[in-house]
C-alpha atoms as a PDB file:
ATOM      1  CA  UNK A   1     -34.348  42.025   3.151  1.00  0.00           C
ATOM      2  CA  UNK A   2     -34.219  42.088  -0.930  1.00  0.00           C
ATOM      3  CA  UNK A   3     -32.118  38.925  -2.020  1.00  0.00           C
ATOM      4  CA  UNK A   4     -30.056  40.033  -5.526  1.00  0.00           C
ATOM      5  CA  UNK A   5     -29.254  37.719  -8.298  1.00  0.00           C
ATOM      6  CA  UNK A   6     -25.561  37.760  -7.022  1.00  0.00           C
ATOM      7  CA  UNK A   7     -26.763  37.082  -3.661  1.00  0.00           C
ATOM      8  CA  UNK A   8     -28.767  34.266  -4.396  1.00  0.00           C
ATOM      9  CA  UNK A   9     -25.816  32.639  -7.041  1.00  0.00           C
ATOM     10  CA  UNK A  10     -23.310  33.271  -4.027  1.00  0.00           C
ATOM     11  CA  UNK A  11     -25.703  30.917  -2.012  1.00  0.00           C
ATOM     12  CA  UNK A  12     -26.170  28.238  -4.046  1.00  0.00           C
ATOM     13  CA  UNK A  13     -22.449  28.204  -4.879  1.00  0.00           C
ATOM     14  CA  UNK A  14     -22.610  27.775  -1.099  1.00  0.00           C
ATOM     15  CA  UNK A  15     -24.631  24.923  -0.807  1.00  0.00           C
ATOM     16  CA  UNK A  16     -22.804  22.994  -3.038  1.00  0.00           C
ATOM     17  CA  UNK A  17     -19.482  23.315  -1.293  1.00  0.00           C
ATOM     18  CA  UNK A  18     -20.807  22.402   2.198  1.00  0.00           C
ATOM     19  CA  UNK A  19     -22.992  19.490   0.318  1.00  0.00           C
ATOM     20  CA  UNK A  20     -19.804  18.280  -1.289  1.00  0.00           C
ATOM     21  CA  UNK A  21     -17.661  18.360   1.613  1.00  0.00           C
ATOM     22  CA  UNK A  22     -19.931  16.720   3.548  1.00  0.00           C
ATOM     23  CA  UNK A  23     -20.372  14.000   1.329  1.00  0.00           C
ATOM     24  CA  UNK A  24     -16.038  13.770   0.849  1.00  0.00           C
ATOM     25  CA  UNK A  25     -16.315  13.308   4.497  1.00  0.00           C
ATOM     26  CA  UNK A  26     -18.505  10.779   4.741  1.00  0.00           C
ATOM     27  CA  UNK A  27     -17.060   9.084   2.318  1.00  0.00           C
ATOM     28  CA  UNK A  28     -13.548   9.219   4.357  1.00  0.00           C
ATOM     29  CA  UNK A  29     -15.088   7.805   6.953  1.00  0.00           C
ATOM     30  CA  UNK A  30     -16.800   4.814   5.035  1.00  0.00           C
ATOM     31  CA  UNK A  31     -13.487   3.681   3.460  1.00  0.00           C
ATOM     32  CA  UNK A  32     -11.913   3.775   7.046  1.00  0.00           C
ATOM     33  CA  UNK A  33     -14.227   1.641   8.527  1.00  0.00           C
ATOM     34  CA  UNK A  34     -14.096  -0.679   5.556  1.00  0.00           C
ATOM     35  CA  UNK A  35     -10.176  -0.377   4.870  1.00  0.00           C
ATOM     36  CA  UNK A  36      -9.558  -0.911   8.517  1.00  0.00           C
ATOM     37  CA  UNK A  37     -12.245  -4.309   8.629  1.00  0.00           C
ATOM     38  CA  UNK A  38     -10.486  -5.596   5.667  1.00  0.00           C
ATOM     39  CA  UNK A  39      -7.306  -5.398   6.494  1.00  0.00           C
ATOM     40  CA  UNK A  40      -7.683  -6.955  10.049  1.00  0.00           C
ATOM     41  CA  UNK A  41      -8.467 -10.216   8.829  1.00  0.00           C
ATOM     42  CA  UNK A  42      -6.884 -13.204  10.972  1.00  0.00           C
ATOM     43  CA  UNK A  43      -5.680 -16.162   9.024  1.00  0.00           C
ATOM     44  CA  UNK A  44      -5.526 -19.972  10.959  1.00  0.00           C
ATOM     45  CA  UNK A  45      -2.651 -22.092   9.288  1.00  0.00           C
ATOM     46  CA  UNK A  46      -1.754 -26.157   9.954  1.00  0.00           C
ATOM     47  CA  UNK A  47       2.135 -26.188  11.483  1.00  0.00           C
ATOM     48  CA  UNK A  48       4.212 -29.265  12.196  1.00  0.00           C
ATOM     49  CA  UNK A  49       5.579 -29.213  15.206  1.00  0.00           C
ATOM     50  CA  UNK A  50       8.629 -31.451  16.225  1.00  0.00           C
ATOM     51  CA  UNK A  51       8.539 -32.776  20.049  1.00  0.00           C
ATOM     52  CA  UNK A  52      12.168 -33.643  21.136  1.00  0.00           C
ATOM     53  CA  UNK A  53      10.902 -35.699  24.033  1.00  0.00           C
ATOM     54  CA  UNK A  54       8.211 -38.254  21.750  1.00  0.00           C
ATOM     55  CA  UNK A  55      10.933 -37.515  19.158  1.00  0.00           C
ATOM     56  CA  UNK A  56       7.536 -36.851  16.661  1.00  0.00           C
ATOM     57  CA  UNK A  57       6.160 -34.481  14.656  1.00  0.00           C
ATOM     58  CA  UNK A  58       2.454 -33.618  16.019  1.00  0.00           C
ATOM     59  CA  UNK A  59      -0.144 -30.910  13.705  1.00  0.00           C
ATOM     60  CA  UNK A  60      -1.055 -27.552  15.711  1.00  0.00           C
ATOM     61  CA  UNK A  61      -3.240 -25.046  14.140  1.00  0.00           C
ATOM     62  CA  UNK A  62      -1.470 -21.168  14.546  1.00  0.00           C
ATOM     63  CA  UNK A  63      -4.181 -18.379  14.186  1.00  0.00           C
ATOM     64  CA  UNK A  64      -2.145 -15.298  12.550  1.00  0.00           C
ATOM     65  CA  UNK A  65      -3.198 -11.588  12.649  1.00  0.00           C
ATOM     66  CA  UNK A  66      -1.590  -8.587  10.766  1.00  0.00           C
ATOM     67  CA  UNK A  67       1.085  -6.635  12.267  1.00  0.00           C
ATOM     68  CA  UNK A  68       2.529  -3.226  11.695  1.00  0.00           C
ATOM     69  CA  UNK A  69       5.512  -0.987  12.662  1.00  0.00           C
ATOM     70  CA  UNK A  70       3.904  -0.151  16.058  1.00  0.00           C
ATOM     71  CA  UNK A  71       3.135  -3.910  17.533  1.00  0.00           C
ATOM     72  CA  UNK A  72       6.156  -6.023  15.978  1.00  0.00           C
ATOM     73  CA  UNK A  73       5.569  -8.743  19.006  1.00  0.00           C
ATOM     74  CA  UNK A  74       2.111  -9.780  16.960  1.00  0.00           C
ATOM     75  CA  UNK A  75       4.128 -11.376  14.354  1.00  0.00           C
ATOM     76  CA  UNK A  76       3.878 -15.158  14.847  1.00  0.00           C
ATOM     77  CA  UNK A  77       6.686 -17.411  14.715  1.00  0.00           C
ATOM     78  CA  UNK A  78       5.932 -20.174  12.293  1.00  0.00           C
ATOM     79  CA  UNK A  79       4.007 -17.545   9.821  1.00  0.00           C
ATOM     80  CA  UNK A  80       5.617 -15.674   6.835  1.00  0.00           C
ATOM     81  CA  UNK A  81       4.376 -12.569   6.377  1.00  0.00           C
ATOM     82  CA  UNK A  82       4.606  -9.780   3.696  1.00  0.00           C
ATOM     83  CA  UNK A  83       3.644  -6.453   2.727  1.00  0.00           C
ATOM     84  CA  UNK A  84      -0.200  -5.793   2.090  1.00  0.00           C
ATOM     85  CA  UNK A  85      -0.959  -4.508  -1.282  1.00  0.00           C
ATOM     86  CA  UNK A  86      -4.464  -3.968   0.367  1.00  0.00           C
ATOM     87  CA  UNK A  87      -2.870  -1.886   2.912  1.00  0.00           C
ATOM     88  CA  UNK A  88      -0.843  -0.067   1.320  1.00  0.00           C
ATOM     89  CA  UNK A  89      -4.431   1.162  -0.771  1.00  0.00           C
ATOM     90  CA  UNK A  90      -6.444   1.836   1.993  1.00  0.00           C
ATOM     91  CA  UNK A  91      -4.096   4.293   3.441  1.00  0.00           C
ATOM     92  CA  UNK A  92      -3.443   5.599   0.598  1.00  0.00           C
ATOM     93  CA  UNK A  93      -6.933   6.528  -0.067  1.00  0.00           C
ATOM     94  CA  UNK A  94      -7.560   7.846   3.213  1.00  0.00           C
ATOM     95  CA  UNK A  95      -4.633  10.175   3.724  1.00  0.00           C
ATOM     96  CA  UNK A  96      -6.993  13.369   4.695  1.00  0.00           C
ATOM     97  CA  UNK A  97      -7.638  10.886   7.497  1.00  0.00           C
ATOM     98  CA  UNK A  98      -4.694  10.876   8.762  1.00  0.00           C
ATOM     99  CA  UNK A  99      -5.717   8.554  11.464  1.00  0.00           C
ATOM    100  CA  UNK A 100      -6.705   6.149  10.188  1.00  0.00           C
ATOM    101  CA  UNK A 101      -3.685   5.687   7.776  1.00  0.00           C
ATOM    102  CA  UNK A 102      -1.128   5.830  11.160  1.00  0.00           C
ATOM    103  CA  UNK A 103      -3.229   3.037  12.186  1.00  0.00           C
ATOM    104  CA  UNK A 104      -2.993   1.240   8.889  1.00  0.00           C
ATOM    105  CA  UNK A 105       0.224   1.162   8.682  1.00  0.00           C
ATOM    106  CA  UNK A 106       1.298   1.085  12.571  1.00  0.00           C
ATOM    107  CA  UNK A 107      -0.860  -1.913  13.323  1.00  0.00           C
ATOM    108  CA  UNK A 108      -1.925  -4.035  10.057  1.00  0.00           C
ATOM    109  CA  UNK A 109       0.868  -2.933   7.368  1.00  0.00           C
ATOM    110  CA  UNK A 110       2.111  -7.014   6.871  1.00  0.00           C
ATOM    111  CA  UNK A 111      -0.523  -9.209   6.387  1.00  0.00           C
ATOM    112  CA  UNK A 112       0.503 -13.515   7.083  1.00  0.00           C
ATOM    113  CA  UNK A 113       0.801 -15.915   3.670  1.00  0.00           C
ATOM    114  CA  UNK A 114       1.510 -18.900   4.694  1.00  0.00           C
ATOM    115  CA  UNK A 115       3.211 -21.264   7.222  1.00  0.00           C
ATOM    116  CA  UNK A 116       6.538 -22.130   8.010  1.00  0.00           C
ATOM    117  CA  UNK A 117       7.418 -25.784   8.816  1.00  0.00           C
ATOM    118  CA  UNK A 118      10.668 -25.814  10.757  1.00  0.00           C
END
């Protein structure tokens, strides 16, 4: 079989597609896996607590995690929470995903700040 100088162009214009998306795909899946470990960072916060019985106020340390739209009951009490910027990036930049910017945003869209003393 006699390869022709169109041929041959046609398959190295070829290559190059495949190579690239290949590589776009890989790189997808890297800033998933990091987006989705960044996000998911839990945050441990000092909260005064008042006992009605001792009449007192006592120290308890609350360990908050990141909610989203689907898993509301995360959301701890005593914590304010806001919007992630960092978020908001990730799934951004990983739309093609898809997947992994429904899970972005269903389970680590508001990150905690700080604590609430009531």
């Amino acid at each position: 079989m006699r390869h022709t100088k169109r041929t041959i162009k046609m398959n190295k214009i070829v290559k190059r597609i495949v190579g690239g998306a290949i590589s776009t795909i890989l790189l997808l899946i890297a800033l998933s896996i990091i987006g989705i470990m960044v996000v998911s960072q839990s945050k441990e916060y000092s909260v005064s607590v008042y006992n009605n019985v001792t009449h007192s106020y006592s120290t308890k340390v609350v360990r908050a995690y990141p909610y989203g739209v689907f898993d509301p009951e995360q959301k701890v009490k005593n914590v304010q929470y806001r919007v992630s910027t960092t978020a908001i990036v990730f799934a951004i930049l990983t739309v093609p995903t898809i997947i992994t910017t429904v899970a972005i945003i269903g389970w680590y869209l508001y990150e905690p700040v700080q604590a609430i003393n009531q």
